[in-house]
Protein backbone atom coordinates (compact mmCIF):
# COMPACT_ATOMS: atom_id res chain seq x y z
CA UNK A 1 41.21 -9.97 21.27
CA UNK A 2 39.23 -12.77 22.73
CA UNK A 3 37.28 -13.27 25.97
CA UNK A 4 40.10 -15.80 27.33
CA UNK A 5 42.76 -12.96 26.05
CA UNK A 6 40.72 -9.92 27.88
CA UNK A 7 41.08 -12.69 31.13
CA UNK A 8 44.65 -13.59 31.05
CA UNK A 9 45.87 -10.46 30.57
CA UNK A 10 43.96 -9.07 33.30
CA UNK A 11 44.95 -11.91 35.69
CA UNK A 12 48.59 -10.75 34.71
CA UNK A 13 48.20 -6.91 35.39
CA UNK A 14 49.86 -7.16 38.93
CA UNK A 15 52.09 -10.49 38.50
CA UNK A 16 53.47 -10.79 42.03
CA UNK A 17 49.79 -10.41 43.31
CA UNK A 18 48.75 -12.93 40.91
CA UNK A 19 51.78 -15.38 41.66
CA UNK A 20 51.69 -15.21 45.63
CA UNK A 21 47.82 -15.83 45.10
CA UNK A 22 48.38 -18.62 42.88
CA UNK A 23 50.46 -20.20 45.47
CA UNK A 24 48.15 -19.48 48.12
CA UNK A 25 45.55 -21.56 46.51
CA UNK A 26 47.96 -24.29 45.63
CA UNK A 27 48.87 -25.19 48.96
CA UNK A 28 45.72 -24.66 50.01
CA UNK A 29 44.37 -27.20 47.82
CA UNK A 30 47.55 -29.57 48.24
CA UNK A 31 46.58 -29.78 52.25
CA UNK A 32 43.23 -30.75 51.22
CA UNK A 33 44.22 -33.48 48.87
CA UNK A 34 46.76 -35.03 50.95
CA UNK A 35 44.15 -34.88 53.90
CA UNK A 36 41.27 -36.44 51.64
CA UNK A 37 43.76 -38.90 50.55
CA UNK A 38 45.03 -40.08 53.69
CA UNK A 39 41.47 -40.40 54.79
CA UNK A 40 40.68 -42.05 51.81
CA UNK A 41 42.66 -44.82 52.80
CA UNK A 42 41.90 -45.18 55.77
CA UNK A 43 38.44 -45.96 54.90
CA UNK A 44 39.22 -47.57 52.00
CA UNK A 45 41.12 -50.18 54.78
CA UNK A 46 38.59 -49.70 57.36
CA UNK A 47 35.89 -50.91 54.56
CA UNK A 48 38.75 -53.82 53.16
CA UNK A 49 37.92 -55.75 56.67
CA UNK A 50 36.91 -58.55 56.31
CA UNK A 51 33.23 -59.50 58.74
CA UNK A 52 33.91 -63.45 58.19
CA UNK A 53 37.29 -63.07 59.92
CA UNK A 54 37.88 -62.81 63.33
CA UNK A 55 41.36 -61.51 65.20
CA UNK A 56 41.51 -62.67 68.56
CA UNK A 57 44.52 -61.36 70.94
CA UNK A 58 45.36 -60.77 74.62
CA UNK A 59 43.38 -57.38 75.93
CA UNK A 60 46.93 -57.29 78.27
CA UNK A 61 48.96 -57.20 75.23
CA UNK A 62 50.79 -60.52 76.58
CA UNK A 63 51.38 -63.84 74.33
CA UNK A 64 48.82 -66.59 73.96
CA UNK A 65 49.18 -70.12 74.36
CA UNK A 66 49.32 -72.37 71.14
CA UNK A 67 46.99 -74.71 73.50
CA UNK A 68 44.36 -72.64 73.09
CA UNK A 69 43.85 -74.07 69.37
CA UNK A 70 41.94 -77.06 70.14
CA UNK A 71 39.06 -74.84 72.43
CA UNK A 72 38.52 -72.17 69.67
CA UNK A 73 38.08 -74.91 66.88
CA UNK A 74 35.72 -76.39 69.13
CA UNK A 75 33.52 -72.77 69.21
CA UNK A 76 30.48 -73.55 67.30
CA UNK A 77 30.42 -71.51 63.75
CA UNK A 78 34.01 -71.22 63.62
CA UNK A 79 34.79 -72.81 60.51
CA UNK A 80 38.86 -72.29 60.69
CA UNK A 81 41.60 -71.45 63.19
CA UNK A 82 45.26 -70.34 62.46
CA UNK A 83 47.26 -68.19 64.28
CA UNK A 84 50.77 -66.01 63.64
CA UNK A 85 53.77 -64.84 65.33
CA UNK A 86 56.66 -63.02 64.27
CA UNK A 87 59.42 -60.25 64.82
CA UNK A 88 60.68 -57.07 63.01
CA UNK A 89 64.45 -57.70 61.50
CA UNK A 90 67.04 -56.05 59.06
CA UNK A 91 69.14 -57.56 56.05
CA UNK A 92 72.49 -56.57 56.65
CA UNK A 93 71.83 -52.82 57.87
CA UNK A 94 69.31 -51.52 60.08
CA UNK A 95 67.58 -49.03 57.61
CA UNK A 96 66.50 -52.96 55.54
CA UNK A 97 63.48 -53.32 57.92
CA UNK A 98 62.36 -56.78 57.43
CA UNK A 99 58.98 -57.28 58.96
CA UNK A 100 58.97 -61.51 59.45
CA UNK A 101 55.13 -63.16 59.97
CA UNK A 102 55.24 -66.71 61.56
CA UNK A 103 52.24 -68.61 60.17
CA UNK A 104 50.75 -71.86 59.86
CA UNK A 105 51.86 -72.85 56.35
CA UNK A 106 48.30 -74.61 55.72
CA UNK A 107 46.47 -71.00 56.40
CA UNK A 108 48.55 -68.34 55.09
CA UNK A 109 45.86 -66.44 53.43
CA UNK A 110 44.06 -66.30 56.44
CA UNK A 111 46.80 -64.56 58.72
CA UNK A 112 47.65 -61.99 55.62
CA UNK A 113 46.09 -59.32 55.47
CA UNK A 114 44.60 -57.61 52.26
CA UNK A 115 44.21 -59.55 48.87
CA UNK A 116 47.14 -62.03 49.66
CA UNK A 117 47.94 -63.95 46.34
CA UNK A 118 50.84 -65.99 45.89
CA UNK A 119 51.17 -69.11 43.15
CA UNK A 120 50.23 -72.60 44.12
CA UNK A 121 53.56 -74.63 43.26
CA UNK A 122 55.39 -71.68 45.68
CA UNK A 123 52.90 -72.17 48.38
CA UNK A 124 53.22 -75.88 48.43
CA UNK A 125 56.87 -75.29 48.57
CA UNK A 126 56.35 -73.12 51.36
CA UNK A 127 54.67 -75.84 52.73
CA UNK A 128 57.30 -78.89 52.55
CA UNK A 129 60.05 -76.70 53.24
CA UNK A 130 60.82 -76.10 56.90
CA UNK A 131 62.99 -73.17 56.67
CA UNK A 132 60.88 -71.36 53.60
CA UNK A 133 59.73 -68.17 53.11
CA UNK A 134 57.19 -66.01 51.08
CA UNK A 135 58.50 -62.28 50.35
CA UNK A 136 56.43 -60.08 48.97
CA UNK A 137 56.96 -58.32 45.89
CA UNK A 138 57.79 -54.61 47.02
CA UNK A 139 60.44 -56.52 49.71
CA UNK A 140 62.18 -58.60 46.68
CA UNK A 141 62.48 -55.48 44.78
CA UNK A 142 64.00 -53.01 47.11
CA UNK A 143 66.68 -56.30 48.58
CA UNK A 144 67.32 -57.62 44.99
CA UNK A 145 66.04 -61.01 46.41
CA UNK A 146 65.05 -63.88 44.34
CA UNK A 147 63.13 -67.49 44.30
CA UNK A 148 66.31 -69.88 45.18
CA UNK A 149 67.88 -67.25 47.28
CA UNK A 150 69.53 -67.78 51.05
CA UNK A 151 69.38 -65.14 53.13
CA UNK A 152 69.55 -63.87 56.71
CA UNK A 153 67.56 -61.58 58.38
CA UNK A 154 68.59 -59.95 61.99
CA UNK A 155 66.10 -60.44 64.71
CA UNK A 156 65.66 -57.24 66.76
CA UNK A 157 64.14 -58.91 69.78
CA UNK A 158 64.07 -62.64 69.59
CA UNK A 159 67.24 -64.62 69.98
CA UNK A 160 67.66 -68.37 68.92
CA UNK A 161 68.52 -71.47 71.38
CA UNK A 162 72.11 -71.27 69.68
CA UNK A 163 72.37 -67.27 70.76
CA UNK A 164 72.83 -65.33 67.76
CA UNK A 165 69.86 -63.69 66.30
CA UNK A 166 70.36 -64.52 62.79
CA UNK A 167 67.39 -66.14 61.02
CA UNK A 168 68.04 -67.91 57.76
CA UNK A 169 65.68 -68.39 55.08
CA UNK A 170 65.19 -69.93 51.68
CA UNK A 171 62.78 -68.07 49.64
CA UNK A 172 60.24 -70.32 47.41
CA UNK A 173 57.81 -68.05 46.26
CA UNK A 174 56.93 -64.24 46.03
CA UNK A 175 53.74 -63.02 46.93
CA UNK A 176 51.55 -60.14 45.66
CA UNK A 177 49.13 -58.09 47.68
CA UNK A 178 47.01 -55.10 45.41
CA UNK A 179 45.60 -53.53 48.62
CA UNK A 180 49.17 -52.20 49.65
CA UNK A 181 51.73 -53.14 46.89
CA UNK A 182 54.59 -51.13 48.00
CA UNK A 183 54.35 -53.26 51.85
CA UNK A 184 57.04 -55.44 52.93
CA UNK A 185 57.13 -58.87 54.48
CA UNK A 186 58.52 -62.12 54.70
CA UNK A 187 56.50 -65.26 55.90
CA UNK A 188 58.07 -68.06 57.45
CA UNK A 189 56.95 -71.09 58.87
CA UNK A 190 55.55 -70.88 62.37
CA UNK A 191 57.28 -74.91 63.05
CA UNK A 192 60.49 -73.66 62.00
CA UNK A 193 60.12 -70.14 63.98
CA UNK A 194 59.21 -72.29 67.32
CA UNK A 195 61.72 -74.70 67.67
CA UNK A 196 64.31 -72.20 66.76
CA UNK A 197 63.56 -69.41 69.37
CA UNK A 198 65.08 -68.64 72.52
CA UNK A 199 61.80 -68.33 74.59
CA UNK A 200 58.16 -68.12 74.93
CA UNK A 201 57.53 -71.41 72.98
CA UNK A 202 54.31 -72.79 72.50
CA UNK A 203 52.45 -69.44 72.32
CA UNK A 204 51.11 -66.59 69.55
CA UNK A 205 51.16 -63.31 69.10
CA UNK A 206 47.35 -63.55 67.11
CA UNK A 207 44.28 -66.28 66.47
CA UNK A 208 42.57 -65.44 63.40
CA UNK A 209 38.84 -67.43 62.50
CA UNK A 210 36.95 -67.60 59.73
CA UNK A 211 33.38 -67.69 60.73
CA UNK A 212 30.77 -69.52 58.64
CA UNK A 213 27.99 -66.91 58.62
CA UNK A 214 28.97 -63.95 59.21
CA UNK A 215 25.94 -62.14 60.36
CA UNK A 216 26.93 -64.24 63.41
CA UNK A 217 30.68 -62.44 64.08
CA UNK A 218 29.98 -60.87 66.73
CA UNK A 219 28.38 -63.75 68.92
CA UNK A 220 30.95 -66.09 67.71
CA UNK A 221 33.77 -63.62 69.19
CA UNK A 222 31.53 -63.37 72.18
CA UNK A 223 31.68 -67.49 72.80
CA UNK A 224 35.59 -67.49 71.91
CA UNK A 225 36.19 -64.65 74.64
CA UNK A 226 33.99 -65.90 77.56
CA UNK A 227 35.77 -69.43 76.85
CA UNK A 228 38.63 -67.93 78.08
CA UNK A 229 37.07 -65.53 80.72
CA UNK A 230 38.22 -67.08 83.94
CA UNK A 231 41.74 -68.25 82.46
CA UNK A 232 44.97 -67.21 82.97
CA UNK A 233 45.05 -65.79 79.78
CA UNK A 234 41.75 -64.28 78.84
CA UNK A 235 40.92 -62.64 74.94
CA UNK A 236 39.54 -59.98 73.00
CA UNK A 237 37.84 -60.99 69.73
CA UNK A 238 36.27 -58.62 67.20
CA UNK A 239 36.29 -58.79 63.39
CA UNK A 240 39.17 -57.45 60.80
CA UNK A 241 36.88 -54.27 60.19
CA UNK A 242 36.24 -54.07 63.83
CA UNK A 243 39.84 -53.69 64.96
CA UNK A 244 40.39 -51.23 62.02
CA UNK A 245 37.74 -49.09 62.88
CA UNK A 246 38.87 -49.36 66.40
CA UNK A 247 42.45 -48.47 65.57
CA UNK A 248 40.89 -45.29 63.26
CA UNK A 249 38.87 -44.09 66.45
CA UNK A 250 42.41 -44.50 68.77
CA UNK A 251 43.69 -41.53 66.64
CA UNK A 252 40.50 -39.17 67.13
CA UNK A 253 37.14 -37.97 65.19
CA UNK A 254 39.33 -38.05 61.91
CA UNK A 255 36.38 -36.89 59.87
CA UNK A 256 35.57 -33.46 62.22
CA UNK A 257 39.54 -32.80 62.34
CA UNK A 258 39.95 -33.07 58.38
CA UNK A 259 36.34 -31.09 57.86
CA UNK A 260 37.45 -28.39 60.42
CA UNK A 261 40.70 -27.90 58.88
CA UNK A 262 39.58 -27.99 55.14
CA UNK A 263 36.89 -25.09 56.41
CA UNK A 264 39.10 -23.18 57.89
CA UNK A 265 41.54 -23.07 54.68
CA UNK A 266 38.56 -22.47 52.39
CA UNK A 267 37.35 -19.70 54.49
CA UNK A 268 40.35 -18.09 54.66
CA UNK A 269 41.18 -18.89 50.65
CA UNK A 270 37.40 -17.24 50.30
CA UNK A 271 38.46 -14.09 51.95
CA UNK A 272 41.70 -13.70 50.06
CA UNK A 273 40.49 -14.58 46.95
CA UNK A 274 37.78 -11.72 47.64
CA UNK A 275 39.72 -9.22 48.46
CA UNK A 276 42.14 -9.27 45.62
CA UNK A 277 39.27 -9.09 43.28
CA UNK A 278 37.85 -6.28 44.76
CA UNK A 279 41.33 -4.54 45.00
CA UNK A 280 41.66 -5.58 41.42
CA UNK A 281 38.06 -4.44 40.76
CA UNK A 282 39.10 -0.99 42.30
CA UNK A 283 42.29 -0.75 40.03
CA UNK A 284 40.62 -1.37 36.76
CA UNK A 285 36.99 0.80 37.10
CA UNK A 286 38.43 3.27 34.60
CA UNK A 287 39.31 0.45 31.86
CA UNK A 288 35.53 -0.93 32.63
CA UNK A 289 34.10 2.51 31.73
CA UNK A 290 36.12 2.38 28.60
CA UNK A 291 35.02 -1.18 27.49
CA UNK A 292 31.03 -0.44 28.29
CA UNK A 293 31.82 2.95 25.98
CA UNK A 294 33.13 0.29 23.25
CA UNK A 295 30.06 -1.36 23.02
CA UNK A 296 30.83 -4.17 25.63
CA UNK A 297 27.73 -5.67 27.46
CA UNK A 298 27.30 -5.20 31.29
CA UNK A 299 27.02 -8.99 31.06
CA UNK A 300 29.99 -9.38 29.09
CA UNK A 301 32.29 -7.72 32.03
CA UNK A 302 30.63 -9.63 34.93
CA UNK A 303 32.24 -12.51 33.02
CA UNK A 304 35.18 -11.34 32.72
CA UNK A 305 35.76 -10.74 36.46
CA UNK A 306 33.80 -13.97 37.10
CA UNK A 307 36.04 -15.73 34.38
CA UNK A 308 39.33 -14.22 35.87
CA UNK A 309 38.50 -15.71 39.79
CA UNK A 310 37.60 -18.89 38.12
CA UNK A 311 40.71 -19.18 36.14
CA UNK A 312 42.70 -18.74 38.87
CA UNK A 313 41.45 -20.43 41.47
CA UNK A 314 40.49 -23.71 39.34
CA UNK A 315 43.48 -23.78 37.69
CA UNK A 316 45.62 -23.42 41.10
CA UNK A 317 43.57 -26.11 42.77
CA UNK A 318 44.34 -28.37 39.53
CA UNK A 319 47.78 -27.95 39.88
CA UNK A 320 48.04 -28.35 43.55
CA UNK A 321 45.78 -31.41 43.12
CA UNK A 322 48.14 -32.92 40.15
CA UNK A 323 51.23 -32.36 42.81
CA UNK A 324 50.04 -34.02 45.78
CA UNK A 325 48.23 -36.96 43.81
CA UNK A 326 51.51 -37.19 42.50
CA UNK A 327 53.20 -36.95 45.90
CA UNK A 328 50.77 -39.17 48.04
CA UNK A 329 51.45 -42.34 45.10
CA UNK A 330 55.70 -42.13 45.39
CA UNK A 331 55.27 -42.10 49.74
CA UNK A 332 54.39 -45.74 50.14
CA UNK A 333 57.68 -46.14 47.70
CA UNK A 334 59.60 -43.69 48.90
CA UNK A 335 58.91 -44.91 52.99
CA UNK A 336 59.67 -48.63 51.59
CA UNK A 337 56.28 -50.02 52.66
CA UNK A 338 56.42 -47.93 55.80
CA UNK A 339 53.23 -46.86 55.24
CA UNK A 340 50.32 -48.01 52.90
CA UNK A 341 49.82 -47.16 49.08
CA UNK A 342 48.25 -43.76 49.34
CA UNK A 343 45.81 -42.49 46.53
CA UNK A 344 43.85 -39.17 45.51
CA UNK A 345 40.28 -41.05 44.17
CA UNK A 346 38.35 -38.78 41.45
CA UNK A 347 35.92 -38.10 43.35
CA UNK A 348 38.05 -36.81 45.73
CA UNK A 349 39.56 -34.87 42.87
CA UNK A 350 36.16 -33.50 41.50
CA UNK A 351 35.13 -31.74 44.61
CA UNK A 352 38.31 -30.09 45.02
CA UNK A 353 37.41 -28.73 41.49
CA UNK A 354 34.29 -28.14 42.16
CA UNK A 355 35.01 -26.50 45.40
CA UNK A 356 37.52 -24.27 43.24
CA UNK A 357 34.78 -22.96 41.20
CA UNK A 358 32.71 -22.14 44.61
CA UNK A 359 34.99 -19.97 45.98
CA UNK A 360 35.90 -18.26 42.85
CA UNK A 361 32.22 -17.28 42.25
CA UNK A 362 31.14 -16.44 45.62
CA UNK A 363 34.50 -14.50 46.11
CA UNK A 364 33.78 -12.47 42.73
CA UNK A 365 30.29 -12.08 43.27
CA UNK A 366 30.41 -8.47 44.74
CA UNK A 367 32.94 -7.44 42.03
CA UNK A 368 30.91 -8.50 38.96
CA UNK A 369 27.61 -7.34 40.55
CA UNK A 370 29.18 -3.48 40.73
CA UNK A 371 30.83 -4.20 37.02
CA UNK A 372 27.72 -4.81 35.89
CA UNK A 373 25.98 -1.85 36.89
CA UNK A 374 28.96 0.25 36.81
CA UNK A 375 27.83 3.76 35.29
CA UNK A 376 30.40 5.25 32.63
CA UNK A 377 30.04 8.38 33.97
CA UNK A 378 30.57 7.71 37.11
CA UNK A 379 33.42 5.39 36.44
CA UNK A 380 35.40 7.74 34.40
CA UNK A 381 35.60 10.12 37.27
CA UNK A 382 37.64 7.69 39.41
CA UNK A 383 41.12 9.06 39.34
């Protein structure tokens, strides 16, 4: 029988210990990849902001006035202005979520965030046509929409002049965005989205500027802001990273929570992991004294018990790796664009693998040691 034959069958000796440890170590590992992954992505968006674009909103949370334009243009370095509006709507039911961006047809890239692509032709369409719209490519999947099509969206919070809160829109192009695929969205023009609605005319939800050098961000958002500082409607400006970083730090020290929690599971996986091998250690002394009588070297069977941990607990972390890698890419499908693609990167992969192997060895360590220098004597007295 072979090395890998001596190990599997020993892993298999007590199955239910074997399976309940197995799972153990799968979910272990399957809480660590899904919190790598989500924190992944969150620096993977944090580190997508862009430092030549500047957001600039209301620090009250309140609407600001489209007359604004002309004064931030005027800020020396900024090299464009646009701005965006919009509402949240449905198509036909309420579970359709239709998130609807009001833009400035001229500067759409600007106001999307992400790697915004969308054809020329369709984006001078979107352009000439007053009631036109850009969907993106996860939205005309999931509502079976298409380039010619007509169609309504509900407006949760923002009636028109004529009361009813149905918007209508003819879709000219379909854009793609490779930072979040599976998000949804429908631009429309900001002309069209003004003289339609109810109230709050002439005003924005959102400035964004693109800044000619942008080592100079941050004193660029410092001249838009104190522009405004003694008017009624004062601003915050900071860069795309900048309010991505600041909307990370709203939810906490990510990094310590995702550390202190992935310790704590390893340390506990560590102890369990030990202990079985000891108790399996304990179980199997007489066998050892057998195999060292057969010729086997002391070497040889600190392998084995080394090679059984590390079978184990490597192969459990692959699998729970595999699962939530798997998991993590269907939830920006499966939430319809509710949340960002998620992803597992290698790396993240390798030093759950790696950190597999750890444990196994420093778990086994005490076991293989006392195979090694096991005495057949002595071992063939243990009843």
């Amino acid at each position: 029988m072979s090395y890998f034959g001596l190990v599997w069958a020993a892993l298999w000796r007590k199955p239910l210990r074997t399976i309940f440890t197995l799972l153990s170590i799968v979910v272990a590992f399957m809480l660590f990849g899904v919190l790598q992954g989500v924190n992944a992505t969150f620096n993977r968006l944090v580190d997508a902001g862009r430092l030549d674009a500047l957001i600039t909103v209301s620090p009250n949370g309140l609407l600001l006035p489209l007359a604004a334009l002309p004064q931030i243009e005027q800020i020396p370095g900024v090299a464009t202005v646009t701005y965006q509006s919009g509402f949240i709507g449905y198509f036909r039911s309420v579970g359709n979520w239709v998130p609807v961006y009001a833009v400035d047809p001229r500067n759409a890239h600007l106001t999307m965030l992400g790697d915004f692509t969308v054809p020329n032709a369709e984006l001078a369409d979107f352009n000439r046509t007053r009631a036109g719209a850009l969907i993106s490519a996860r939205l005309a999947e999931r509502l079976h929409w298409k380039i010619g099509d007509r169609v309504p969206v509900q407006a949760l919070d923002v009636p028109k002049k004529d009361g009813s809160s149905a918007w209508t829109f003819d879709i000219v192009g379909i854009y793609e965005n490779k930072d979040n695929p599976a998000g949804l969205g429908l631009v429309m023009n900001y002309r069209y989205f003004d003289d339609q609605r109810a109230r709050d005319n002439g005003t924005v939800q959102f400035y964004f500027e693109k800044v000619a050098d942008p080592s100079k961000a941050a004193e660029i958002a410092n001249a838009i802001d104190g522009r405004f500082v003694n008017s009624a409607n004062p601003t915050h400006t900071d860069t795309r990273r900048g309010y991505a970083q600041a909307a990370l730090s709203e939810l906490g020290d990510l990094e310590f929570f995702v550390d202190a929690i992935i310790g704590s599971a390893f340390a506990t996986l560590l102890l369990l992991v030990g202990c079985n091998m000891m108790q399996s250690f304990r179980e199997r002394i007489p066998e050892f004294a057998v195999m060292k009588a057969m010729g086997f070297p002391d070497g040889a069977l600190a392998v084995l018990v080394l090679g059984e941990a590390a079978l184990l607990c490597i192969g459990a972390a692959a699998l729970g790796l595999g699962l939530i890698s798997v998991l993590l890419g269907e939830a920006g499908r499966v939430s319809a664009g509710n949340i960002p693609s998620l992803s597992l990167p290698w790396t993240i992969v390798l030093y759950g693998i790696t950190a597999a192997a750890v444990i196994a060895l420093s778990s086994t360590l005490p076991a293989a040691w006392r195979a090694k220098r096991l005495s057949v004597i002595d071992a063939l007295a243990v009843q």
